[in-house]
N, C-alpha and C. Protein backbone atom coordinates (compact mmCIF):
# COMPACT_ATOMS: atom_id res chain seq x y z
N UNK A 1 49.92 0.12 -2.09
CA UNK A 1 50.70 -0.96 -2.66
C UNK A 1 51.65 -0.35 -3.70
N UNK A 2 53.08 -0.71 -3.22
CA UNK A 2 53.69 -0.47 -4.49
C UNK A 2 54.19 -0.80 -5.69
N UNK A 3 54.67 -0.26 -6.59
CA UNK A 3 55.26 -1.58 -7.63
C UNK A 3 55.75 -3.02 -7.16
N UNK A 4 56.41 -2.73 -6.27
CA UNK A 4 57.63 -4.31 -5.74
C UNK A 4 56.66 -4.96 -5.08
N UNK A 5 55.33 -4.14 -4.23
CA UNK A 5 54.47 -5.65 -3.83
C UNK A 5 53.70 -5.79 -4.55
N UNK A 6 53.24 -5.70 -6.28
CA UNK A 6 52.40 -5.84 -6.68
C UNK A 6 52.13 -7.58 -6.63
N UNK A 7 50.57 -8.15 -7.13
CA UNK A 7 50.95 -9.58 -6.45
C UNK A 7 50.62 -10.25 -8.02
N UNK A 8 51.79 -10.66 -8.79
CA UNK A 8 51.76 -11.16 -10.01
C UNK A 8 51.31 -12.94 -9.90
N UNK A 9 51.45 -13.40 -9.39
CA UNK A 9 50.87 -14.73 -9.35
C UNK A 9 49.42 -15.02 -9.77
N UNK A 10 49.04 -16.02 -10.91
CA UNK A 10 47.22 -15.88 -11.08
C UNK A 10 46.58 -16.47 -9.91
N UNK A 11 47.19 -17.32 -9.24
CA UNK A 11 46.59 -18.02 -8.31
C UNK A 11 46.63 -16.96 -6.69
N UNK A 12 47.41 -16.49 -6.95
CA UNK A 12 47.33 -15.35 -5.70
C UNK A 12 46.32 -14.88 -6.08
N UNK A 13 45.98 -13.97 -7.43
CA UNK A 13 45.16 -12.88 -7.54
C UNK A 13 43.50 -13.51 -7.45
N UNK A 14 43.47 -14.95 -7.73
CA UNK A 14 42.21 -15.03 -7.84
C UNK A 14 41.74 -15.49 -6.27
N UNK A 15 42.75 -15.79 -5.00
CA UNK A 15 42.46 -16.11 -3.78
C UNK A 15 42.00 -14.75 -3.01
N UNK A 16 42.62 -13.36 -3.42
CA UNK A 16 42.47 -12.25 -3.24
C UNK A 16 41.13 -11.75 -4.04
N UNK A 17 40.92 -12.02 -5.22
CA UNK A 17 39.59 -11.18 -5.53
C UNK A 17 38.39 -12.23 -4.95
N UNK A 18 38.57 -13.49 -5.33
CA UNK A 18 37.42 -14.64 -4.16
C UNK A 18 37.09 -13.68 -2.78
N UNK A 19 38.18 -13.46 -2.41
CA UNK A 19 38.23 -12.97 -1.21
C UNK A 19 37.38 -11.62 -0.58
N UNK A 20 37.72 -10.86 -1.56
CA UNK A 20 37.13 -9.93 -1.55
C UNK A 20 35.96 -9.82 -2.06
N UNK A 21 34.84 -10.80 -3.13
CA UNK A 21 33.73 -11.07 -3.24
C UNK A 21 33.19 -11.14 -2.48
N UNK A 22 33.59 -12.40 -1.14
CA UNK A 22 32.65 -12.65 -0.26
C UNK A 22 32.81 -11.42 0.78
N UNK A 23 33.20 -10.83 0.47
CA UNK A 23 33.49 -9.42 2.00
C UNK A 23 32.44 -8.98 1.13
N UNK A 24 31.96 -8.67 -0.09
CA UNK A 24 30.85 -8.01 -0.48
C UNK A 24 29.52 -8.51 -0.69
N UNK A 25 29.88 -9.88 -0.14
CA UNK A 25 28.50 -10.71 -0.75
C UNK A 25 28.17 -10.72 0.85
N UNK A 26 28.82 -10.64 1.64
CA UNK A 26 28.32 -10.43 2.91
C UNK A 26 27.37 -9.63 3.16
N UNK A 27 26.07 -9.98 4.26
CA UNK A 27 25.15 -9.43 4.39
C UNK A 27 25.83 -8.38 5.66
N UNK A 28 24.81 -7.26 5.52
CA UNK A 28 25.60 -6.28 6.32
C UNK A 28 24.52 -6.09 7.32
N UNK A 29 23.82 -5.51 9.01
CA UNK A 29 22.90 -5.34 9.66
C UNK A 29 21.87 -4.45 8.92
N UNK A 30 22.26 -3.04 7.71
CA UNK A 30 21.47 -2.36 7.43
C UNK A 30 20.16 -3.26 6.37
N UNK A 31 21.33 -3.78 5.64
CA UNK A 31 20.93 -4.29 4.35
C UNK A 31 19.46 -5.35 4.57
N UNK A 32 19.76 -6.19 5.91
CA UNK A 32 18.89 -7.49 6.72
C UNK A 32 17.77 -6.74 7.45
N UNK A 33 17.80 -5.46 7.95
CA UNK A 33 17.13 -4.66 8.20
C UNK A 33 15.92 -4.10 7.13
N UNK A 34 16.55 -3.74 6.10
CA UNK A 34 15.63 -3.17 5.15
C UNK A 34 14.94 -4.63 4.51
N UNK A 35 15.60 -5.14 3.91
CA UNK A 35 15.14 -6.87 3.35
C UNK A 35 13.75 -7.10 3.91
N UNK A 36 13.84 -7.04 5.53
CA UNK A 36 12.98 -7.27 6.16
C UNK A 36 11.87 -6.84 6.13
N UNK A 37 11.90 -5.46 5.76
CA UNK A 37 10.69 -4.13 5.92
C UNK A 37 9.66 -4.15 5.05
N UNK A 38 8.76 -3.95 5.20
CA UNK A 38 7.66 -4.01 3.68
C UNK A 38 7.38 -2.27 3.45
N UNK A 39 7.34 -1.83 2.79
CA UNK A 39 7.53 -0.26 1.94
C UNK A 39 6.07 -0.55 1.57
N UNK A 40 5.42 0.89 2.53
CA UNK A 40 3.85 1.22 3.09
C UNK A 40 3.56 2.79 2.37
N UNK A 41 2.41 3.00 1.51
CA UNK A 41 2.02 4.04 1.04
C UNK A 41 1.05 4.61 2.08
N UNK A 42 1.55 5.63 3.01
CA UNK A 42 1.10 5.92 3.69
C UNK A 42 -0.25 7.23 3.38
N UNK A 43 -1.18 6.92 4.02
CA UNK A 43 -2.29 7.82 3.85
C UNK A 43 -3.14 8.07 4.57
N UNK A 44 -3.92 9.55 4.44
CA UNK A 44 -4.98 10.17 5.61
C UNK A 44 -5.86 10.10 5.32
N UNK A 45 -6.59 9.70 6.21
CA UNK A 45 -8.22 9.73 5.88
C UNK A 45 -8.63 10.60 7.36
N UNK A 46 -9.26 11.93 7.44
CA UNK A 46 -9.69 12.96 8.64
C UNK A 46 -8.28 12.96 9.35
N UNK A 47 -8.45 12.43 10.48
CA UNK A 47 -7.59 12.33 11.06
C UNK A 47 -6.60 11.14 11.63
N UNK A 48 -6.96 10.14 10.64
CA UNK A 48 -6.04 8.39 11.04
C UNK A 48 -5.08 8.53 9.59
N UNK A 49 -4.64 7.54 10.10
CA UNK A 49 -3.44 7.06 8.54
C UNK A 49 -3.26 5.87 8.83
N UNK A 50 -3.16 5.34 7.25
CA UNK A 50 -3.21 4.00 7.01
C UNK A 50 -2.31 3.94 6.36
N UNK A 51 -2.20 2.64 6.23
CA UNK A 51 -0.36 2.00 5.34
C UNK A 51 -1.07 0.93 4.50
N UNK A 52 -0.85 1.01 3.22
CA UNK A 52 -1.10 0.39 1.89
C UNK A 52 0.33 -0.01 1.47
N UNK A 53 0.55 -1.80 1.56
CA UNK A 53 1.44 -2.70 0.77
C UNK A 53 1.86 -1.37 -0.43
N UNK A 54 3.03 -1.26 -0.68
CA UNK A 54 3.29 -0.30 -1.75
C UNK A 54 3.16 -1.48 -3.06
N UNK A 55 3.55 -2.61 -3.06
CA UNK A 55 3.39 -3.76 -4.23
C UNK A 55 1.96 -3.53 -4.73
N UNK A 56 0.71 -3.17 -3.34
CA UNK A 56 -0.58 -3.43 -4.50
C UNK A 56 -0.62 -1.87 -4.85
N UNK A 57 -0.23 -0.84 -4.90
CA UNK A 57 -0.34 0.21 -5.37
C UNK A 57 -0.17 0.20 -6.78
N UNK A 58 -0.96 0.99 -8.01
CA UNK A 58 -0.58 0.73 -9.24
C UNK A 58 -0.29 2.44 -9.24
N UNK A 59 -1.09 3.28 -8.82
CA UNK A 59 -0.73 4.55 -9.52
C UNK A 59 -1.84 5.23 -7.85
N UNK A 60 -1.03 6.81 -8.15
CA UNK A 60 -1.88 7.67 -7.11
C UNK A 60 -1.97 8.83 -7.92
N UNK A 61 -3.14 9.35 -7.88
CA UNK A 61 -3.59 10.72 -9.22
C UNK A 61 -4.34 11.43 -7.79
N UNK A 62 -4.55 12.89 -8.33
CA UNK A 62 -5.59 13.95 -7.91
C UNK A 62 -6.99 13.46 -7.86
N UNK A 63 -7.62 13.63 -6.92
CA UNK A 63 -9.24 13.12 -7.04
C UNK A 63 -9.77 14.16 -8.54
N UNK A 64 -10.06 13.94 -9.91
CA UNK A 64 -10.31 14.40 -10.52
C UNK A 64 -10.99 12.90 -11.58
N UNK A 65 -12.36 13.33 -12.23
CA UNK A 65 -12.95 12.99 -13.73
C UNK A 65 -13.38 11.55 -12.92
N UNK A 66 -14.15 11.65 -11.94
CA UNK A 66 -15.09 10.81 -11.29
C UNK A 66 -16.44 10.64 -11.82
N UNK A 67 -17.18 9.86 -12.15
CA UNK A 67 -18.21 9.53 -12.61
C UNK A 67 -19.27 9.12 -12.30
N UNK A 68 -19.94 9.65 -11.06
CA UNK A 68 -21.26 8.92 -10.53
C UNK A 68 -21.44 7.22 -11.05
N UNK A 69 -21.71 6.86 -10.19
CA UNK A 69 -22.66 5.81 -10.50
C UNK A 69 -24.22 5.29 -10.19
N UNK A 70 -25.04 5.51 -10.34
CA UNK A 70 -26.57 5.35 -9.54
C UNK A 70 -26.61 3.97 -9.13
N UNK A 71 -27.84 3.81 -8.19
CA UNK A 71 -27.92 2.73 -7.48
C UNK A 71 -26.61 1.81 -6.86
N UNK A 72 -25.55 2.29 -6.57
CA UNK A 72 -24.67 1.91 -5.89
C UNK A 72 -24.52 2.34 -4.45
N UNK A 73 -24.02 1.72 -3.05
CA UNK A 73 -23.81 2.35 -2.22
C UNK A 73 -23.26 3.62 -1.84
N UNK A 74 -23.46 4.19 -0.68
CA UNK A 74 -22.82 5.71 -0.57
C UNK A 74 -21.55 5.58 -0.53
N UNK A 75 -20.81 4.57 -0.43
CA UNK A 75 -19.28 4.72 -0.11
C UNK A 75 -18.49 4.37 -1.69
N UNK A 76 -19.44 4.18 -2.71
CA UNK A 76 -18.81 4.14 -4.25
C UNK A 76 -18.93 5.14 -4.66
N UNK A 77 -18.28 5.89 -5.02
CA UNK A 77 -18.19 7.44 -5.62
C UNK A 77 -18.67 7.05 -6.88
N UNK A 78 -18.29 6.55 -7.93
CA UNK A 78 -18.49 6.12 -9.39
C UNK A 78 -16.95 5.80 -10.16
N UNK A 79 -17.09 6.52 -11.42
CA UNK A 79 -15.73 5.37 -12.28
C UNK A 79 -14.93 6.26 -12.85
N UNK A 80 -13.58 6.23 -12.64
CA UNK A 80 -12.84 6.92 -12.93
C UNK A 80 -11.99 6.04 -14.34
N UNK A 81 -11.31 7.20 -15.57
CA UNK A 81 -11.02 6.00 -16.59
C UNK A 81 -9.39 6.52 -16.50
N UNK A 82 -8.44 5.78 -15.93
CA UNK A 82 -7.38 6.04 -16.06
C UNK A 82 -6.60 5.39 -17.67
N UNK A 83 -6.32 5.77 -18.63
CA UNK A 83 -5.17 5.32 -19.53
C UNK A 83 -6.44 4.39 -20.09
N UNK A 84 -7.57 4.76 -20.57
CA UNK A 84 -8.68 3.64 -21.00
C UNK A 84 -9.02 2.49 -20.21
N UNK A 85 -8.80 2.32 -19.31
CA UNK A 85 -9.08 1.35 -17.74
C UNK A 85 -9.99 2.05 -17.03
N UNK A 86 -11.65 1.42 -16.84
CA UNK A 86 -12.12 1.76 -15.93
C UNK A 86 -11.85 1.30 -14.91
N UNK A 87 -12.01 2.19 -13.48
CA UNK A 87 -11.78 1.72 -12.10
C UNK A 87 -12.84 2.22 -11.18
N UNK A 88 -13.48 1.61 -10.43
CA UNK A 88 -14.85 1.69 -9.64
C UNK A 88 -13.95 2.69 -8.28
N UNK A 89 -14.31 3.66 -7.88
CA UNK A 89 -13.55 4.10 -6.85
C UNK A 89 -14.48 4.29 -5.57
N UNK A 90 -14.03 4.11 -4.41
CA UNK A 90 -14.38 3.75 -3.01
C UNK A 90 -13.66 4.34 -2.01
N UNK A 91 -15.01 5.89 -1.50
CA UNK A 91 -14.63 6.15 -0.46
C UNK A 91 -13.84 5.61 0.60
N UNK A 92 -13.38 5.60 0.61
CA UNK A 92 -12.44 4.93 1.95
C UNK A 92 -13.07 5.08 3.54
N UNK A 93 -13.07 6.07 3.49
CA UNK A 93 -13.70 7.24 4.84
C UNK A 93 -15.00 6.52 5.12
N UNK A 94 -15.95 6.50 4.11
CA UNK A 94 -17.00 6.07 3.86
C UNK A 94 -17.09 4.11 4.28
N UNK A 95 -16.01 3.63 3.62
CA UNK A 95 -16.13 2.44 3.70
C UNK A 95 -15.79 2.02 4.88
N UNK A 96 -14.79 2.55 5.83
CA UNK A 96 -14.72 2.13 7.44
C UNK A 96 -15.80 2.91 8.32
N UNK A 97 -16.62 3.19 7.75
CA UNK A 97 -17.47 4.37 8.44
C UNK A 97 -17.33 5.29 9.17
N UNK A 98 -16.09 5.95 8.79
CA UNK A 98 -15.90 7.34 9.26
C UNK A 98 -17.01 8.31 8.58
N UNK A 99 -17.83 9.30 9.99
CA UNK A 99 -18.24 10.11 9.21
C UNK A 99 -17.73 11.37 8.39
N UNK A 100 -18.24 11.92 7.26
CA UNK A 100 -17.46 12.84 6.47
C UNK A 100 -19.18 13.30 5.23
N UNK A 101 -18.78 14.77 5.54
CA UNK A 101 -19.43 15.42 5.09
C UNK A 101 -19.95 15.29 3.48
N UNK A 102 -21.27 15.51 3.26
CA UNK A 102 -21.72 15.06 2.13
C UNK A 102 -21.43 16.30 1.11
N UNK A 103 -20.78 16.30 -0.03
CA UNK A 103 -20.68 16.87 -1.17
C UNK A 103 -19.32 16.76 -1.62
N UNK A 104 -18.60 17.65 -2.25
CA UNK A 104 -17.41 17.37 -3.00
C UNK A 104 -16.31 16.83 -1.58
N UNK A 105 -15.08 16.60 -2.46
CA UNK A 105 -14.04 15.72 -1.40
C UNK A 105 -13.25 16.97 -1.24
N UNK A 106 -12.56 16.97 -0.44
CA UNK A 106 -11.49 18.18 0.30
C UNK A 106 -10.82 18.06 -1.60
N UNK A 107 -10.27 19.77 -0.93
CA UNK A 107 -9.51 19.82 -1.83
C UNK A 107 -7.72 19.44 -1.33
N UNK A 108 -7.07 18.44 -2.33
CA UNK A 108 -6.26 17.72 -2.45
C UNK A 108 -6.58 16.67 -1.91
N UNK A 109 -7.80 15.62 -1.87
CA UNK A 109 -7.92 14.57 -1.96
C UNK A 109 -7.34 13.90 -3.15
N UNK A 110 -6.55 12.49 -3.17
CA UNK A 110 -6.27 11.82 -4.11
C UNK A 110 -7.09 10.73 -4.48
N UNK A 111 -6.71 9.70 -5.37
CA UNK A 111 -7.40 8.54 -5.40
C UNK A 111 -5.64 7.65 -5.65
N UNK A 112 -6.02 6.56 -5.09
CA UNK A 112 -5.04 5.54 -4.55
C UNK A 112 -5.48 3.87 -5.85
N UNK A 113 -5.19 3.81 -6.83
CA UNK A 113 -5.47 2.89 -7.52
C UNK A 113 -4.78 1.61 -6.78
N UNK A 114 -5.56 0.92 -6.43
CA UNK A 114 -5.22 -0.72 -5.84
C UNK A 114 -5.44 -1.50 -6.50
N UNK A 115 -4.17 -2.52 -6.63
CA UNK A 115 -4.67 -3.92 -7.37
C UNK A 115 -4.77 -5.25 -6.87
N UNK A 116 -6.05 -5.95 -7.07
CA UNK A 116 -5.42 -7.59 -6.46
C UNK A 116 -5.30 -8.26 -7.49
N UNK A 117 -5.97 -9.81 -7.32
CA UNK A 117 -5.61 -10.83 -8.39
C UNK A 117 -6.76 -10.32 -9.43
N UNK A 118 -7.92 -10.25 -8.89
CA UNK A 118 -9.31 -10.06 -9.69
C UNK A 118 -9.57 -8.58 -10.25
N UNK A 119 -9.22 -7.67 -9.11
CA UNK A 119 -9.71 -6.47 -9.37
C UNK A 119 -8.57 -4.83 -9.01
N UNK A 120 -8.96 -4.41 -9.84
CA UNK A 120 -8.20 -2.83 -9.37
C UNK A 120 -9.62 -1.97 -9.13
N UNK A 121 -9.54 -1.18 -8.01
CA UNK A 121 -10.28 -0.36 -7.35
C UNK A 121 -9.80 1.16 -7.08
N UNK A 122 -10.47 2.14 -7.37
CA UNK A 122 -9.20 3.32 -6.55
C UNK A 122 -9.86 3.55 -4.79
N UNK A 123 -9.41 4.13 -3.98
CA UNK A 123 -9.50 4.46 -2.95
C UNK A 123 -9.72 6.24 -2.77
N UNK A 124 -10.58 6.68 -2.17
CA UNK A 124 -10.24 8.36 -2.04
C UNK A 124 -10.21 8.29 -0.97
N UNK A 125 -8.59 9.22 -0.29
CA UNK A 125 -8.10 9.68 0.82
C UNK A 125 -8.23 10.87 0.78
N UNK A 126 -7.60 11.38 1.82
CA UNK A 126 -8.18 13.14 1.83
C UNK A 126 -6.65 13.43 1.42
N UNK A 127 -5.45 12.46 1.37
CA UNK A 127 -3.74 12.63 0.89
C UNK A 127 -2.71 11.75 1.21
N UNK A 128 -1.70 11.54 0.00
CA UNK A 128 -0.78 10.62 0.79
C UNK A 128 -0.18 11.42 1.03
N UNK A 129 0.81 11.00 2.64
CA UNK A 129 1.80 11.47 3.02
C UNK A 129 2.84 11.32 2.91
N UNK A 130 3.49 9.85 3.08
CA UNK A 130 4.89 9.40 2.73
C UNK A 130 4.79 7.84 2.06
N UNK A 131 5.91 7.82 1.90
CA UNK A 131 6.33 5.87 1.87
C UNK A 131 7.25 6.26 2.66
N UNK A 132 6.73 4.34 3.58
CA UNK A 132 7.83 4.32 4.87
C UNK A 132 8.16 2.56 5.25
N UNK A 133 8.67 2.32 5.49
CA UNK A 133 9.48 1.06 5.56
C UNK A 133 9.11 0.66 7.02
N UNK A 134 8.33 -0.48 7.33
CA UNK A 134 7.89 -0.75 8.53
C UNK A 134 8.08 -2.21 8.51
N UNK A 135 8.47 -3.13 9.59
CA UNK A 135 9.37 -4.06 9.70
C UNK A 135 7.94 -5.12 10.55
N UNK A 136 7.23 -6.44 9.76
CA UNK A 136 6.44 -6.81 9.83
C UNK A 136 6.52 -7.14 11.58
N UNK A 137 7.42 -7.46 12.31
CA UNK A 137 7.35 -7.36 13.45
C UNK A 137 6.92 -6.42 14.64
N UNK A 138 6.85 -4.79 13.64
CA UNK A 138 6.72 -3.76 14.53
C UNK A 138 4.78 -3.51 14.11
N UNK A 139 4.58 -4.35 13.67
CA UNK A 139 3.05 -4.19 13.55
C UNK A 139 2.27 -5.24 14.36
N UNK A 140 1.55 -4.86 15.53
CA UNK A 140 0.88 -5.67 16.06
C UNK A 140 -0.65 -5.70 15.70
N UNK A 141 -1.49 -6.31 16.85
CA UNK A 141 -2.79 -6.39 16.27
C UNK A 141 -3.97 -5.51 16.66
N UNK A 142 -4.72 -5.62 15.50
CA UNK A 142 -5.37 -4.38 15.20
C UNK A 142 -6.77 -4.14 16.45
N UNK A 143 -6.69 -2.96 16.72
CA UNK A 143 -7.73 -2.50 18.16
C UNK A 143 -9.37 -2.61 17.70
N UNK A 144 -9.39 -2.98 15.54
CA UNK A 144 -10.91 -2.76 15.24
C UNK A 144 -10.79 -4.33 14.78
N UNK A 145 -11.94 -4.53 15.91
CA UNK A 145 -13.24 -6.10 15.94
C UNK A 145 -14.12 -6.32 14.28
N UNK A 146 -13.92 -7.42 13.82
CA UNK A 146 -13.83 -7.50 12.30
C UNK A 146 -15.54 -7.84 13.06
N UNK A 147 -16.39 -7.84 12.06
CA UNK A 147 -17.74 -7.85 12.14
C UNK A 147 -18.16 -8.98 10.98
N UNK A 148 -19.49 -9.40 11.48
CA UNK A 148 -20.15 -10.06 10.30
C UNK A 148 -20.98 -9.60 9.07
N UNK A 149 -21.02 -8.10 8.95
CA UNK A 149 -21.14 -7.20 8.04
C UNK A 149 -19.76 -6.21 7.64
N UNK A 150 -18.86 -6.18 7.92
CA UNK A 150 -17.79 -5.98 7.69
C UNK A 150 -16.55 -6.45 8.31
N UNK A 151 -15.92 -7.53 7.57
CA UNK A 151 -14.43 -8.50 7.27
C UNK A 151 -13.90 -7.64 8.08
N UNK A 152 -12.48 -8.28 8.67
CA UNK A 152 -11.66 -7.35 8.93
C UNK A 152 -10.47 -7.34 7.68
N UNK A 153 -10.03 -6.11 7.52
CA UNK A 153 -9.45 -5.37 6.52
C UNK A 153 -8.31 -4.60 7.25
N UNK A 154 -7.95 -4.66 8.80
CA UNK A 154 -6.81 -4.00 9.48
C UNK A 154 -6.22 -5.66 9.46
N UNK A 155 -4.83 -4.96 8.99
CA UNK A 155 -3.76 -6.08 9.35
C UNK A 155 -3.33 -5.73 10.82
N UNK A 156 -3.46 -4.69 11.07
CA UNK A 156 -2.65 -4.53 12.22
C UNK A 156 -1.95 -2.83 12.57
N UNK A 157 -2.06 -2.87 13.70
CA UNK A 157 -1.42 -1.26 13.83
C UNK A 157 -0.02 -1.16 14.39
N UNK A 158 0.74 -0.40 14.07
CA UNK A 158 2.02 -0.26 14.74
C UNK A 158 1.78 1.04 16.29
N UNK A 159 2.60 1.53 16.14
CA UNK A 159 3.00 1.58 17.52
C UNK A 159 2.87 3.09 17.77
N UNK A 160 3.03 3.66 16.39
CA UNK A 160 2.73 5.15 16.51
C UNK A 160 1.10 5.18 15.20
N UNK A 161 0.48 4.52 15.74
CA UNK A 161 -0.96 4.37 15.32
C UNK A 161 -1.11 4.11 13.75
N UNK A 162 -0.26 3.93 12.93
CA UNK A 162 -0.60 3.50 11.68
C UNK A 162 -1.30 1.88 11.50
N UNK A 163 -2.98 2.37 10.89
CA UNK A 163 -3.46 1.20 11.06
C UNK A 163 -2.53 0.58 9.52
N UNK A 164 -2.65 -0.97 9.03
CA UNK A 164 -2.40 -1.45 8.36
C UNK A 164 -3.24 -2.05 7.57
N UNK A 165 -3.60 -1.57 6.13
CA UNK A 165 -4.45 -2.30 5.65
C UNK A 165 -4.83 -3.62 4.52
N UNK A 166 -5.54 -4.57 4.73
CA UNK A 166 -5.20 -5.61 4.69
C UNK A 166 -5.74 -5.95 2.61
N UNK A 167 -5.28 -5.70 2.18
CA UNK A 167 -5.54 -5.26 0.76
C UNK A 167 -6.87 -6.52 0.32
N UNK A 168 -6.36 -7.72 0.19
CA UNK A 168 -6.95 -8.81 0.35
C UNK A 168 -8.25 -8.78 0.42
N UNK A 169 -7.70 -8.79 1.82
CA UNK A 169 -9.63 -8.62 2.72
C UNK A 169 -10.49 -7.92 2.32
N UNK A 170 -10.23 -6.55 1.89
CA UNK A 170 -11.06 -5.28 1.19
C UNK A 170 -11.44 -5.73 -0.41
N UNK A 171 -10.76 -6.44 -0.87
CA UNK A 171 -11.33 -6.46 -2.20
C UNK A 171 -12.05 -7.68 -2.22
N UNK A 172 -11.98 -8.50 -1.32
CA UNK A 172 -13.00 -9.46 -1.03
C UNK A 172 -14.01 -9.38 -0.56
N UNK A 173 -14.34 -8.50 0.49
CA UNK A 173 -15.35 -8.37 0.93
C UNK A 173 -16.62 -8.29 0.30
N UNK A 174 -17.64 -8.87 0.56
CA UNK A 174 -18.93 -8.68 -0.34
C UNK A 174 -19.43 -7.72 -0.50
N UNK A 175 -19.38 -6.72 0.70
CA UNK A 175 -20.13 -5.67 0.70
C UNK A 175 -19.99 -4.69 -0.50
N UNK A 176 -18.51 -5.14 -0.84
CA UNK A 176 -18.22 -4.00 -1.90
C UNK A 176 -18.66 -3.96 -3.47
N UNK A 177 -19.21 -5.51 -3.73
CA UNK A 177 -20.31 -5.78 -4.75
C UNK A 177 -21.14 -5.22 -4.66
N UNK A 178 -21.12 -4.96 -5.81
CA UNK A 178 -22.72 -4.31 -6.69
C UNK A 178 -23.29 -5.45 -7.34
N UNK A 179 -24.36 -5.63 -7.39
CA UNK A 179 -25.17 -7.04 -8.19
C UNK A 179 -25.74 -6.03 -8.99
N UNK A 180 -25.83 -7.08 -9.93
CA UNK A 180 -26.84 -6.22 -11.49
C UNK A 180 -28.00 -6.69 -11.56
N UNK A 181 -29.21 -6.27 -10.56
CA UNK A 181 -30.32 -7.02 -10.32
C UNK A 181 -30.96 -5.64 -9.90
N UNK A 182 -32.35 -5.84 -9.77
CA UNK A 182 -33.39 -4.67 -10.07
C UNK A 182 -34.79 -5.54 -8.30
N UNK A 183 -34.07 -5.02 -7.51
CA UNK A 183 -35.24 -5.78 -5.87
C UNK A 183 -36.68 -5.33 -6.51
C-alpha cells in the first residue's frame, strides 16, 4: 500500500479492521482439532502404557523417600511427603495385577501424584514417556471386563494399545481403602 492508497476515512478503517478480526476469530481445522483432544500423561508399567487425564496430574517426581506402611495391602507401597502433603502411594503394576517382582522398584521408576475431588494418591510406574494429545473419538472400548472385586478403571484403549485410565473409578474403588480396624 502506498501513500495515495492509504485509507483515511474512520468508517473505512473500522469496516477493514472488523474485518480482519473476524478472519482471526475464525476457527481454523488445526485449532478444532486440538480443542478437541484431551492431553494424556503417558506411562509404563512392564510392558503396557497407560494415558492419565493430564488435568488430574498434580506433579511427577523420582520414586524416592517412600515410607512403608504395615498392615496395608501389597499394592500400597506406604507415604510419601511431598512439600508437607502426605500422599498414600499405589503400586500401579500391583493394583491391575500385573505380576512384578518383590523388592525395590526398577531403577527410574517414578511416582505420578493424582488428584480427585476427595483424594490425591501417587501411582508408581516403572516411567513416563510422553504427553500426547488423543482425540476422545480415537479411544474405543476397553478389552479388560470390570469385575465385582475390581471396578473398571480402563476408559478405553486406542488403537495403538494405549489403555486409558479412568481416574474416577480408581480413586473410588473400595478396594483401595484401608479401614482403621484391628479383625
Amino acid at each position: 500500500m502506498t501513500d495515495d492508497e492509504r485509507i483515511t476515512d474512520p468508517d473505512a478503517i473500522r469496516r477493514v479492521l472488523e474485518q480482519r478480526a473476524a478472519e482471526l476469530a475464525r476457527p481454523h481445522d488445526d485449532a478444532e482439532e486440538s480443542d478437541e483432544s484431551i492431553p494424556l500423561v503417558v506411562v509404563a508399567i512392564g510392558g503396557e502404557r497407560y494415558g492419565i487425564d493430564i488435568d488430574r496430574v498434580r506433579e511427577i517426581t523420582p520414586f524416592a523417600g517412600v515410607t512403608p506402611m504395615p498392615a496395608t495391602p501389597q499394592f500400597w507401597l506406604g507415604l510419601v511427603n511431598r512439600r508437607g502433603n502426605l500422599a498414600p502411594v499405589l503400586d500401579l503394576a500391583g493394583y491391575l495385577g500385573q505380576r512384578r517382582e518383590a523388592g525395590a522398584p526398577e531403577a527410574g521408576a517414578q511416582i505420578v501424584l493424582i488428584t480427585g475431588p476427595a483424594a490425591t494418591i501417587g501411582l508408581m510406574v516403572d516411567g513416563v514417556q510422553e504427553v500426547r494429545q488423543v482425540r476422545p473419538s480415537d479411544i474405543g472400548p476397553s478389552l479388560v471386563e470390570a469385575s465385582a472385586d475390581r471396578p473398571h478403571v480402563h476408559a478405553g484403549l486406542t488403537a495403538d494399545f494405549l489403555a486409558v485410565l479412568d481416574v474416577d473409578a480408581l480413586l473410588a474403588d473400595p478396594a483401595i481403602v484401608v479401614e482403621d480396624r484391628i479383625d
